[in-house]
Protein backbone atom coordinates (compact mmCIF):
# COMPACT_ATOMS: atom_id res chain seq x y z
CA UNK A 1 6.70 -24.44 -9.94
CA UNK A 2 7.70 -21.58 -12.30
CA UNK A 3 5.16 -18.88 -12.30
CA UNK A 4 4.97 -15.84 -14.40
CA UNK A 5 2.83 -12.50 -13.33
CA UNK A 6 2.13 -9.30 -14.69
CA UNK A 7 2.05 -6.69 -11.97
CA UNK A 8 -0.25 -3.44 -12.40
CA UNK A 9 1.89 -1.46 -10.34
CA UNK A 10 -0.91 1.59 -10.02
CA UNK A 11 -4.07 -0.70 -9.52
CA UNK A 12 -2.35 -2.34 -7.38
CA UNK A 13 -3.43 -6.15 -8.50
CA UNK A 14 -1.51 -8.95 -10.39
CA UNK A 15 -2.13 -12.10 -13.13
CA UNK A 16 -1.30 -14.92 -13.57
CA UNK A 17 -0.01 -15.17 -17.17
CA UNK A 18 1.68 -18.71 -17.32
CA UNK A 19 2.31 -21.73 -14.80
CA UNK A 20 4.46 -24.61 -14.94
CA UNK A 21 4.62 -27.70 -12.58
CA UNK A 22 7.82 -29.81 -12.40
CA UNK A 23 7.78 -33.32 -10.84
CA UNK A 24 10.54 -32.74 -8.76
CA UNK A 25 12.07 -29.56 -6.52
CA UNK A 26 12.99 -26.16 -7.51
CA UNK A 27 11.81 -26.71 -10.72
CA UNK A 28 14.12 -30.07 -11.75
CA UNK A 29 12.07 -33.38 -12.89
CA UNK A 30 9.17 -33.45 -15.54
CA UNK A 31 6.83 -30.91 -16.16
CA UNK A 32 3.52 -32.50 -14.63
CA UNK A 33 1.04 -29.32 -15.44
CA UNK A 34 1.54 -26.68 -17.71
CA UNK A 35 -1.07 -23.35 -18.05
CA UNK A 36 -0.37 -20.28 -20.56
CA UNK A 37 -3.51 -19.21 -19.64
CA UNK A 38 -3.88 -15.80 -18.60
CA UNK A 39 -6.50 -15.26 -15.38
CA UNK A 40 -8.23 -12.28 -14.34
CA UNK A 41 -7.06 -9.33 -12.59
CA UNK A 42 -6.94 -9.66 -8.66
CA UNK A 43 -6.04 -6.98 -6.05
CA UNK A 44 -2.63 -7.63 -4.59
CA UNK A 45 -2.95 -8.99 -0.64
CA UNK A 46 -1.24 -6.41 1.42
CA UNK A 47 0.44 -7.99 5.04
CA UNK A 48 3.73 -7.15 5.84
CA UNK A 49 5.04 -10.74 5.88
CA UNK A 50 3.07 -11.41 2.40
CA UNK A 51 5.33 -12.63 -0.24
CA UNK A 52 3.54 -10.40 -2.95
CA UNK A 53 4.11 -6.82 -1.21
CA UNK A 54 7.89 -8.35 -1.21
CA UNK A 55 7.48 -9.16 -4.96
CA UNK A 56 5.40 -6.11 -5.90
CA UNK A 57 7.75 -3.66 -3.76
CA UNK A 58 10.63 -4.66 -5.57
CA UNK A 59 8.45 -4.54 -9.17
CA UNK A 60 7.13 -1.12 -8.09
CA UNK A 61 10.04 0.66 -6.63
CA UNK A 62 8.69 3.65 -5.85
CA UNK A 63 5.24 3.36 -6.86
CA UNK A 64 1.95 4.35 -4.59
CA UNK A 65 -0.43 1.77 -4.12
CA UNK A 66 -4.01 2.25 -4.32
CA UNK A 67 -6.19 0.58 -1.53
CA UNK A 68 -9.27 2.40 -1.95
CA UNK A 69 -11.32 4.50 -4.19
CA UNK A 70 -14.30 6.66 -3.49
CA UNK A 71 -15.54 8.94 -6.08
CA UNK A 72 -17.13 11.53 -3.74
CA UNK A 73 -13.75 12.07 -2.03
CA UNK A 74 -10.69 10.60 -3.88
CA UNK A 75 -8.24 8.03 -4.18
CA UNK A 76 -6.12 6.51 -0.84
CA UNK A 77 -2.48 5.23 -1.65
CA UNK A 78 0.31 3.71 0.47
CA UNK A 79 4.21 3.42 0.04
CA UNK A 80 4.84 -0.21 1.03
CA UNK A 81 8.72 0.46 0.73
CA UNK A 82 7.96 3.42 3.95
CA UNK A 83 6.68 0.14 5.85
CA UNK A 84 8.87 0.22 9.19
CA UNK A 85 8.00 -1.74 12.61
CA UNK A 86 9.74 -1.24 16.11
CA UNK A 87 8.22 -3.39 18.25
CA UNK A 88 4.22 -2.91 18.31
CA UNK A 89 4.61 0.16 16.06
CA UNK A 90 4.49 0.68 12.43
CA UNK A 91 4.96 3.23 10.36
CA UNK A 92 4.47 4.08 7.07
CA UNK A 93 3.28 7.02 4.27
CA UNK A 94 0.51 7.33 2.81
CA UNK A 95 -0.91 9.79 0.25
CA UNK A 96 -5.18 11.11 -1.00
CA UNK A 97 -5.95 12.19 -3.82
CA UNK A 98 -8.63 14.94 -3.60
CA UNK A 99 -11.57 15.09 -6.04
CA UNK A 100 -11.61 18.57 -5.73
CA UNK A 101 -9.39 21.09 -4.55
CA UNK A 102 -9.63 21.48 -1.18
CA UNK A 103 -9.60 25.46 0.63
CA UNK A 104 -6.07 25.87 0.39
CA UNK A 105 -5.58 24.82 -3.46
CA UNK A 106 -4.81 21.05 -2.20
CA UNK A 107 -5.11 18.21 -5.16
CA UNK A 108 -3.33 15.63 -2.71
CA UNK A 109 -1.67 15.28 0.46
CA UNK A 110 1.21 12.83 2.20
CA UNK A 111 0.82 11.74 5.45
CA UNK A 112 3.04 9.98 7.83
CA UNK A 113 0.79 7.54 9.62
CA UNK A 114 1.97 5.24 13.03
CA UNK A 115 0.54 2.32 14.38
CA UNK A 116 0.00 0.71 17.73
CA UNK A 117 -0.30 -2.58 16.66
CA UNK A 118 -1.49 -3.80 20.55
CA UNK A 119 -3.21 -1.55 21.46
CA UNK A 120 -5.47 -0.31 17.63
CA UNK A 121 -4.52 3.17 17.71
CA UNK A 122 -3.02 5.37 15.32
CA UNK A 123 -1.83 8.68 14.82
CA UNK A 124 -0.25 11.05 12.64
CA UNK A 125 3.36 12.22 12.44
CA UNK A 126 4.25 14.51 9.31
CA UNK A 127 2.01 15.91 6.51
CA UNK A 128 2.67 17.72 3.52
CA UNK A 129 -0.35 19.06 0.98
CA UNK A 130 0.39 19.59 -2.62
CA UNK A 131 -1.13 21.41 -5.98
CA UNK A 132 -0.90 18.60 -7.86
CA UNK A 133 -2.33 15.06 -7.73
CA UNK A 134 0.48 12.40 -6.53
CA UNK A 135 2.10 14.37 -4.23
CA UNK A 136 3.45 16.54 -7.45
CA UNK A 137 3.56 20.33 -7.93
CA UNK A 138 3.93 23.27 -4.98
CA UNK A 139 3.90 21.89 -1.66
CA UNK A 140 1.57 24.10 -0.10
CA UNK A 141 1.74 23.68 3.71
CA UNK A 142 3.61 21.41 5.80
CA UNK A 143 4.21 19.93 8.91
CA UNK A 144 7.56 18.13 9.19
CA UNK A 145 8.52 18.73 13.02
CA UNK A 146 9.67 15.88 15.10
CA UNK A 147 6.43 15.60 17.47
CA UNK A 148 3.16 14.32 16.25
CA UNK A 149 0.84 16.10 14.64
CA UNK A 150 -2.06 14.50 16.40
CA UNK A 151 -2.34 12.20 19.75
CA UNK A 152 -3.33 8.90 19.64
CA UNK A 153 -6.60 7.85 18.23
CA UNK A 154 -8.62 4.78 17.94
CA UNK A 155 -8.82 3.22 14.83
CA UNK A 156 -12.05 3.55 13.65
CA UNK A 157 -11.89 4.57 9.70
CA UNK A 158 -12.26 1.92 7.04
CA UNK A 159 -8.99 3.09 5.68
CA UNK A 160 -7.32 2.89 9.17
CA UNK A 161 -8.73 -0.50 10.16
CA UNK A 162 -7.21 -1.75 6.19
CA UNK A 163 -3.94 -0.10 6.78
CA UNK A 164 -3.66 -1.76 10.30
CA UNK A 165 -4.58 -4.85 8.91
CA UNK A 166 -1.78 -4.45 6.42
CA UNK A 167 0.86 -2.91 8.91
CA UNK A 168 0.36 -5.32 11.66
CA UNK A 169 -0.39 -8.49 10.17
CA UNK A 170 -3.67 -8.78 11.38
CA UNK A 171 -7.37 -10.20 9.36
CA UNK A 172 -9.47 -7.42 8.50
């Protein structure tokens, strides 16, 4: 089968834009089905072993992708190219876009998030605020150090519980 996608690398969802289905293997033998028929948008299914973060990952070098939206507090991104696992931990950065401001002149902050993938806890490693949205502009405090920033913590947040899901391969 030879399938052709569009990739909205910011959304963070793909379509289908053409498919073609060969009688034999790896695309050899007659073409049995043919579709140039574009589908609808759909959000991009984010588990580590997933084929599409693979494909979109390599599409989106360097792209955030969003996983949620609220528009009371902002916009919630992840890096799947920061993905790493040791064992039952992951890690991985994420980044918010504020709404507003926040006290210190914030638009957005990075986070450095780990995982206990046994045991449903999380907590956070480095963070770095910013004056612009994306991560962009000043960087206006930061905490870099090589302990945690916080102790371990139950997952308990919608966007924790999605971002484990993702991380550690489990149904949400």
């Amino acid at each position: 089968m030879e399938l052709l996608q569009e990739i909205d690398c910011k959304k963070g969802r793909k379509r289908n834009l053409a498919k073609v289905m060969f009688s034999g293997r790896m695309g050899s033998g007659k073409i049995i089905y043919r579709s140039n028929e574009s589908h609808e948008w759909q959000h991009i299914r984010f588990h580590v072993n997933s084929h599409e973060v693979l494909i979109s990952s390599l599409v989106c070098q360097g792209e955030w992708l969003k996983v949620f939206e609220n528009p009371e507090a902002g916009s919630f991104y992840f890096d799947p190219l920061s993905i790493s696992k040791k064992g039952r931990f992951v890690s991985l950065w994420t980044l918010i876009n504020f709404i507003e401001r926040d006290q210190l002149g914030a638009l957005s902050a990075k986070h450095f998030h780990e995982y206990d993938c046994d045991t449903s806890q999380t907590r956070l490693l480095k963070q770095t605020t910013h004056s612009d949205v994306m991560a962009l502009g000043d960087v206006l405090t930061s905490a870099l150090g090589g302990t945690a920033i916080t102790s371990w913590k139950p997952i308990d947040s919608y966007i924790d519980k999605y971002m484990q899901a993702v991380v550690c391969n489990t149904k949400q």
